[in-house]
Structures are given as C-alpha cells and as structure tokens.
Protein backbone atom coordinates (compact mmCIF):
# COMPACT_ATOMS: atom_id res chain seq x y z
CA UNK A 1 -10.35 16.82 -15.09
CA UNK A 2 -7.96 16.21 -17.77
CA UNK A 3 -7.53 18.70 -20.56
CA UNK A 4 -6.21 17.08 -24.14
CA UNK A 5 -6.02 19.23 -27.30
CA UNK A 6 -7.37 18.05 -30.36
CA UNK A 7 -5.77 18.13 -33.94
CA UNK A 8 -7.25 21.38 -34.43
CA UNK A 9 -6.35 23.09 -31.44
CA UNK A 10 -9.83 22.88 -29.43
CA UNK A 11 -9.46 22.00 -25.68
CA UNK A 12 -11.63 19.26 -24.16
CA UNK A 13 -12.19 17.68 -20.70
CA UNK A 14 -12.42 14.10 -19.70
CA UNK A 15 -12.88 13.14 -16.59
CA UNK A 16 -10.13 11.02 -14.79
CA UNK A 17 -11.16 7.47 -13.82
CA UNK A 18 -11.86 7.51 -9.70
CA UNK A 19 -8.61 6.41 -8.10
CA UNK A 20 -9.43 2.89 -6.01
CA UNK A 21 -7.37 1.75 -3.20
CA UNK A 22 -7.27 -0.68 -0.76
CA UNK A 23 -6.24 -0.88 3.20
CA UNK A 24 -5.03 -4.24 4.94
CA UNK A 25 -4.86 -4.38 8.41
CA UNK A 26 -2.72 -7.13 9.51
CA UNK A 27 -2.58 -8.77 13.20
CA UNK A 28 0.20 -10.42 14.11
CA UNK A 29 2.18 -12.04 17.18
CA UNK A 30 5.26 -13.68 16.99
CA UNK A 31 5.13 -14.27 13.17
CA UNK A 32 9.00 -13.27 12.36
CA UNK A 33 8.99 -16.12 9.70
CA UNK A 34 6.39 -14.40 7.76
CA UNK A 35 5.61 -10.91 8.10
CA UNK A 36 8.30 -9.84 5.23
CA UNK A 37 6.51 -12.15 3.10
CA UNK A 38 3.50 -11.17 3.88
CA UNK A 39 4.11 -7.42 3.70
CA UNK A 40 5.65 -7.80 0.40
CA UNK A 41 2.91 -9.18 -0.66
CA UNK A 42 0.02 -6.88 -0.32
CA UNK A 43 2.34 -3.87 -1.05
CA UNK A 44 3.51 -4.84 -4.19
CA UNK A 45 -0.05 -5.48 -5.13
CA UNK A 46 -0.60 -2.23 -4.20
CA UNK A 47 -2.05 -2.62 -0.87
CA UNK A 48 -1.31 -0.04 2.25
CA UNK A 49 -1.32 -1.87 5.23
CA UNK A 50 -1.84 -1.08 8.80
CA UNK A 51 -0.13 -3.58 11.55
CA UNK A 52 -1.17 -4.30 14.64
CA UNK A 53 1.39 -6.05 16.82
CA UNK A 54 0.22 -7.72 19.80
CA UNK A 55 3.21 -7.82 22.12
CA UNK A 56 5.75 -10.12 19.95
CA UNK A 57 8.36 -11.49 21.90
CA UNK A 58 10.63 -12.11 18.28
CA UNK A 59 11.57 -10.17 15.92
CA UNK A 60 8.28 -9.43 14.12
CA UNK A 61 8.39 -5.26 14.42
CA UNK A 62 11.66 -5.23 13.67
CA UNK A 63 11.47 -7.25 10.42
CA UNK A 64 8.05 -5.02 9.36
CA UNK A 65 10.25 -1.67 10.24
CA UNK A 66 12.10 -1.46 7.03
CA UNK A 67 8.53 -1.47 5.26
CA UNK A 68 7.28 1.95 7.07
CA UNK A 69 6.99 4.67 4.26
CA UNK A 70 7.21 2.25 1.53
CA UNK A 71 3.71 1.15 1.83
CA UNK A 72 3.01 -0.14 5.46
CA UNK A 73 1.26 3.14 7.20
C-alpha cells in the first residue's frame, strides 16, 4: 500500500499497481555471433533470462558471462 497525505493532512491508501515481469529462457549452441545481441536485447527490455547452453564448442558462455547479475539469472 502506498500512503499519500492530502492538503489537509489526512492519510490515505492506494494500492500499488501489481508488479509484471517476464522470464526468457534462451537455448543456445555455438551462437558466439549473437548471444550479446541477443541478451542485450531482452534485458534492456526488461526481460530476466535464463540460458541454457548445450555444450558450445565457441565462445558462447564466455560472451553471456559478463551479463550474470545484470539481468541474465
């Protein structure tokens, strides 16, 4: 609940607005060229996203390591 005060000093409560979110889960192999790009992508529109490597033989984790904490779970 959120409490605002009115003009004449009376308290009231709204409600908050639910929060939504969203989860991607993204499976990749050997896609180095563009899992940056496709991280970016969802995070900055506010995505979390879960990825599932499946045995890469490039750089793929590597590339998607920097994103850990800052959106990719």
């Amino acid at each position: 609940m959120l409490l605002r005060c009115s003009r004449i000093g009376l308290i009231t409560l709204q409600p908050r607005a639910p929060m939504t979110s969203a989860v991607a889960i993204v499976c990749a192999r050997d896609e180095s060229l563009h899992i940056r790009r496709c991280l970016r992508d969802l995070i900055s529109d506010g995505i979390d996203v879960i990825l599932i490597d499946h045995a890469s033989s490039d750089d793929t984790v590597e590339k998607a390591r920097v994103f850990l904490g800052r959106g990719l779970l």
